[in-house]
N, C-alpha and C. Protein backbone atom coordinates (compact mmCIF):
# COMPACT_ATOMS: atom_id res chain seq x y z
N UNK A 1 0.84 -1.18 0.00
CA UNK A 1 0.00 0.00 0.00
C UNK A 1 0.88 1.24 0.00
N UNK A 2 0.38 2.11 -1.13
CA UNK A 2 1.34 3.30 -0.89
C UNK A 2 1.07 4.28 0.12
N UNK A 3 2.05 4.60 0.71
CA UNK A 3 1.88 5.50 1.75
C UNK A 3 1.77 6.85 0.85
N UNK A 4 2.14 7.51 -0.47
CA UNK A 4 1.83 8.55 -0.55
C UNK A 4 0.58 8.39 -1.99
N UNK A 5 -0.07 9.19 -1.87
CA UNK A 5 -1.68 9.75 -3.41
C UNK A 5 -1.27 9.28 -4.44
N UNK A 6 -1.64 8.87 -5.37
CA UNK A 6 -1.07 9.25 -6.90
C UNK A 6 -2.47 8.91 -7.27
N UNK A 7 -2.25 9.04 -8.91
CA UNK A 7 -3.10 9.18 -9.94
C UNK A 7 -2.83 7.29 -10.28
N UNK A 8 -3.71 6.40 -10.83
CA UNK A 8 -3.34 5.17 -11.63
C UNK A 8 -3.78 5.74 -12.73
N UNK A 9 -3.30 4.57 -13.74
CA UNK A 9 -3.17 5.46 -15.33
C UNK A 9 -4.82 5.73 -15.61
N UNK A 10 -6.03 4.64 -15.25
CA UNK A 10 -7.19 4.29 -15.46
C UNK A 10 -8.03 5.53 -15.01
N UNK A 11 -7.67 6.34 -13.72
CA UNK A 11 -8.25 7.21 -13.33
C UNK A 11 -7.31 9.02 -13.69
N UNK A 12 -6.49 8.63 -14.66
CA UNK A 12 -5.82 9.76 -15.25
C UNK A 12 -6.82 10.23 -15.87
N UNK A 13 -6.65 11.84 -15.30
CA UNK A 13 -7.43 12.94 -16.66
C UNK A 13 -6.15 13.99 -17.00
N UNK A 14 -6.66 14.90 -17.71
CA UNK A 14 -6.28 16.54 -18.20
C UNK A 14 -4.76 16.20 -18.08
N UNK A 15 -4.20 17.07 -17.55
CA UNK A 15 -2.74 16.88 -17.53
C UNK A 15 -2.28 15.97 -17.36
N UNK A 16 -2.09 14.96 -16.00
CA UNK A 16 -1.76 13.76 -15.75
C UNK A 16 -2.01 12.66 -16.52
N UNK A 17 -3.27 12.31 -17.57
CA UNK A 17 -3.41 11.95 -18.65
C UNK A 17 -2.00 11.90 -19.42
N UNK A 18 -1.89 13.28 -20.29
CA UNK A 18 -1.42 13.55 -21.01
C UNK A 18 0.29 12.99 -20.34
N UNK A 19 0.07 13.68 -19.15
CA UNK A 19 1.78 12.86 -18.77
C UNK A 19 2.07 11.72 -18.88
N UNK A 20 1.10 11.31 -18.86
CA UNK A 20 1.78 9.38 -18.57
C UNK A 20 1.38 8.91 -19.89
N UNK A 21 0.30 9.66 -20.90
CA UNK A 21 0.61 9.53 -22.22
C UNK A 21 1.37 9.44 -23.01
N UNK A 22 2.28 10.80 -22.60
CA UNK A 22 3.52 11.29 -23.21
C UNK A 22 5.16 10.04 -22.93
N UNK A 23 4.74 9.49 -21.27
CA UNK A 23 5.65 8.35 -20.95
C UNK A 23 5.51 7.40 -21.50
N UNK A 24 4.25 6.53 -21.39
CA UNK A 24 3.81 5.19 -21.84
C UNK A 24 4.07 5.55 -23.51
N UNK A 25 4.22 6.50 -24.01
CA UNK A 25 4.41 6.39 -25.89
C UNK A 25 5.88 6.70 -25.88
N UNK A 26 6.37 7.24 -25.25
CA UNK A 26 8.00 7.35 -25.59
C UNK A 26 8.40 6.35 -24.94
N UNK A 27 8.08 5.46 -23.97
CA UNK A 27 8.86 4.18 -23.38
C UNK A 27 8.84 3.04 -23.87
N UNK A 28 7.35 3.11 -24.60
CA UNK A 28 6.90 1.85 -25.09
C UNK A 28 5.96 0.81 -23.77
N UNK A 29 6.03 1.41 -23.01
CA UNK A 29 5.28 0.86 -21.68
C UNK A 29 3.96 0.92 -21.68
N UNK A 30 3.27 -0.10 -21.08
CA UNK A 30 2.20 -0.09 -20.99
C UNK A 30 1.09 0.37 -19.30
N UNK A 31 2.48 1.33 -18.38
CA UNK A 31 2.18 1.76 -17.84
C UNK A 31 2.81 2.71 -17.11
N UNK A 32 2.60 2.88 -16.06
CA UNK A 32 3.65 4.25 -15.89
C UNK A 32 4.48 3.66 -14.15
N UNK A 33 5.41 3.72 -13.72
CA UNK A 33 6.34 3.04 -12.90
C UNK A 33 5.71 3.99 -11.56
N UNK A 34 5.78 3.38 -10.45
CA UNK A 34 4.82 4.06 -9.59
C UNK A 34 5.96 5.24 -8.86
N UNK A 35 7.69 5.25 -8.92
CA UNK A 35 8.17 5.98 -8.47
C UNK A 35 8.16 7.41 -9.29
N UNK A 36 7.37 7.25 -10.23
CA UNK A 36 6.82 8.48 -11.13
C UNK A 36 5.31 9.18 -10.87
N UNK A 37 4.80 8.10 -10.47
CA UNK A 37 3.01 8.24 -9.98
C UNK A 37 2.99 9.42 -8.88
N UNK A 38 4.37 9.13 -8.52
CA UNK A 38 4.67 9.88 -6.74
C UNK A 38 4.19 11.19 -6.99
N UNK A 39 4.68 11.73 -8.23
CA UNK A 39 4.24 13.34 -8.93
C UNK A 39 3.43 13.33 -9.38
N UNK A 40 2.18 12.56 -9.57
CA UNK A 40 0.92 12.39 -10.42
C UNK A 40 0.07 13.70 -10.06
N UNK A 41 0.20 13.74 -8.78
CA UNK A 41 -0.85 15.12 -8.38
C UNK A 41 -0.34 16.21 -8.78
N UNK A 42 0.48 16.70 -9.49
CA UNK A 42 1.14 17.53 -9.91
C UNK A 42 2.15 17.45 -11.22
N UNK A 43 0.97 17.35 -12.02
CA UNK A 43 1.38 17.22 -13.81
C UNK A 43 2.50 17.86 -14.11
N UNK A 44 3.03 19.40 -13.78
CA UNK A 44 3.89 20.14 -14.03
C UNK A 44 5.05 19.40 -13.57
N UNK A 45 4.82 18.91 -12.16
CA UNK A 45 6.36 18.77 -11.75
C UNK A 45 6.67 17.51 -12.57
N UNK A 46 5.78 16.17 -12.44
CA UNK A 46 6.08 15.16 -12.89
C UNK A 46 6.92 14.97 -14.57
N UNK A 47 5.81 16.46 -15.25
CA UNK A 47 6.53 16.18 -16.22
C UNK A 47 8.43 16.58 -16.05
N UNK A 48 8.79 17.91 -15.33
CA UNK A 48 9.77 18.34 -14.77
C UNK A 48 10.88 16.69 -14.29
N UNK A 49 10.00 16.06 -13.89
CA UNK A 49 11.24 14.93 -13.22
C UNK A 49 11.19 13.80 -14.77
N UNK A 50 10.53 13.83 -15.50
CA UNK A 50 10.78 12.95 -16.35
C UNK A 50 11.30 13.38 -16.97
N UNK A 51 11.71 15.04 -17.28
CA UNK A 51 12.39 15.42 -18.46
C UNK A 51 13.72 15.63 -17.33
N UNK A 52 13.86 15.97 -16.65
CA UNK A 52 15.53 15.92 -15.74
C UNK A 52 15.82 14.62 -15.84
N UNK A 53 14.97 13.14 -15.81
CA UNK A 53 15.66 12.03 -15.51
C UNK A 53 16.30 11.46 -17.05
N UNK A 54 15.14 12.02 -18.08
CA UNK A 54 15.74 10.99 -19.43
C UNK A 54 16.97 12.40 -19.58
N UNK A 55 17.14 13.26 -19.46
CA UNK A 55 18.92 14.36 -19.65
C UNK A 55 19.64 14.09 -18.79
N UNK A 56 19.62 13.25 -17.12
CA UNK A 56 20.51 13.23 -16.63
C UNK A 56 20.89 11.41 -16.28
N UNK A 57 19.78 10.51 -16.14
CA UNK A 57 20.07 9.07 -15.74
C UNK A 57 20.06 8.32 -17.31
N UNK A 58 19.51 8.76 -18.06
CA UNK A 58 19.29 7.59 -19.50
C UNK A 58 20.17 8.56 -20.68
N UNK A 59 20.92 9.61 -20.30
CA UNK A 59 22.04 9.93 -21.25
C UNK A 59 23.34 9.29 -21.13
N UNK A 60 24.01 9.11 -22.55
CA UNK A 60 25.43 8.65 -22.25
C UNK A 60 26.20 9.97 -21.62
N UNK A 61 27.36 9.73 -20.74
CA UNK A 61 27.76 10.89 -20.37
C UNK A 61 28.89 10.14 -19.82
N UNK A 62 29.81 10.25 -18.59
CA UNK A 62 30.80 9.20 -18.18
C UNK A 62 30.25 7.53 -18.07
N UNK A 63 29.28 7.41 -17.46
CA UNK A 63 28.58 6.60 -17.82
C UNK A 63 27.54 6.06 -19.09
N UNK A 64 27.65 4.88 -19.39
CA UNK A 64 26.72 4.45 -20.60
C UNK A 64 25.42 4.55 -19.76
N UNK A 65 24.00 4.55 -20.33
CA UNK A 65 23.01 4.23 -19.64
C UNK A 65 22.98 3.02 -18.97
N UNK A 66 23.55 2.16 -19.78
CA UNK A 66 23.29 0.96 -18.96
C UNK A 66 24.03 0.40 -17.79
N UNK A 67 25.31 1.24 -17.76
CA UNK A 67 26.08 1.16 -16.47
C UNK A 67 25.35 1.72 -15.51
N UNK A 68 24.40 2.79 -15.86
CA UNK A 68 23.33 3.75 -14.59
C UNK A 68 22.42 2.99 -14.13
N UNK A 69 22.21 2.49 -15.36
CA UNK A 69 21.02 1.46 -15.01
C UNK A 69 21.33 0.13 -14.40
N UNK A 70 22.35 -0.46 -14.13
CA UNK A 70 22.99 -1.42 -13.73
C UNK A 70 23.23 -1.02 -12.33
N UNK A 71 23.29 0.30 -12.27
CA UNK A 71 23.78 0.56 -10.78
C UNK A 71 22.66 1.05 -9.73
N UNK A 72 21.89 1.66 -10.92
CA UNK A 72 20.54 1.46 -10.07
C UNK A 72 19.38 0.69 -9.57
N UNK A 73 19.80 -0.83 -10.50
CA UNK A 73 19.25 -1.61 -9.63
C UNK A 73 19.65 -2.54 -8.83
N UNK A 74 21.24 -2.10 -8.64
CA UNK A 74 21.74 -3.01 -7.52
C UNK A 74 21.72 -1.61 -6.20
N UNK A 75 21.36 -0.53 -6.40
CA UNK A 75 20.93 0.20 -5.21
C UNK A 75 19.72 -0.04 -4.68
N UNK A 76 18.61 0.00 -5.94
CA UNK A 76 17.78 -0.68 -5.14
C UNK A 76 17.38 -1.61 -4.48
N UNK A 77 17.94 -2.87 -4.97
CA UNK A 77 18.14 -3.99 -4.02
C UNK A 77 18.73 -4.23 -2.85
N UNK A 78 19.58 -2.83 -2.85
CA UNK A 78 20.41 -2.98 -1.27
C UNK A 78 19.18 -2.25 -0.47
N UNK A 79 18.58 -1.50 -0.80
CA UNK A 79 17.34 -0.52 -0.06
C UNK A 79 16.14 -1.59 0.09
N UNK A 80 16.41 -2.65 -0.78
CA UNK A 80 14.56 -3.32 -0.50
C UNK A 80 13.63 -2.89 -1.62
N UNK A 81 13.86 -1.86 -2.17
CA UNK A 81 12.71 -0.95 -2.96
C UNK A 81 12.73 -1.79 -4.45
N UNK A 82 10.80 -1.64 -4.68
CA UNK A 82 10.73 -2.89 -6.10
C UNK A 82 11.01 -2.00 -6.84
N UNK A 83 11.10 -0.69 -6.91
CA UNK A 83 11.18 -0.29 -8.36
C UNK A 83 13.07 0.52 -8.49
């Protein structure tokens, strides 16, 4: 059970809609990852953290993405956290 609000994609309208529209078609996903949902009540910001995360975690830069991504899910596994 989440301890904090969000939007699920089913009960998305107006903005938040459109956000997880805009995710689920550029990811190819068929839903939206709930450590993103966290911003659901707030379309502006959410979109704000999805556009900081694909310029700063899914760019090549010293790291490949997939070294980021490799490292972020052995952080999360040290934390417990599913996503």
């Amino acid at each position: 059970m989440a301890r904090i609000r969000w939007v699920e994609e089913a009960e998305a309208a107006g903005a938040a809609a459109e956000a997880y529209g805009a995710y689920m078609g550029a990811t190819g996903r068929e839903f939206v990852p709930d450590i993103l949902k966290c911003f659901s009540l707030r379309p502006d910001f959410l979109q704000q953290v999805m556009a900081f995360s694909n310029t700063v975690h899914f760019s090549d830069g010293h790291l490949t993405r997939r070294q980021k991504e490799m490292i972020a899910t052995f952080v999360s596994g040290l934390n417990r956290c599913p996503y």
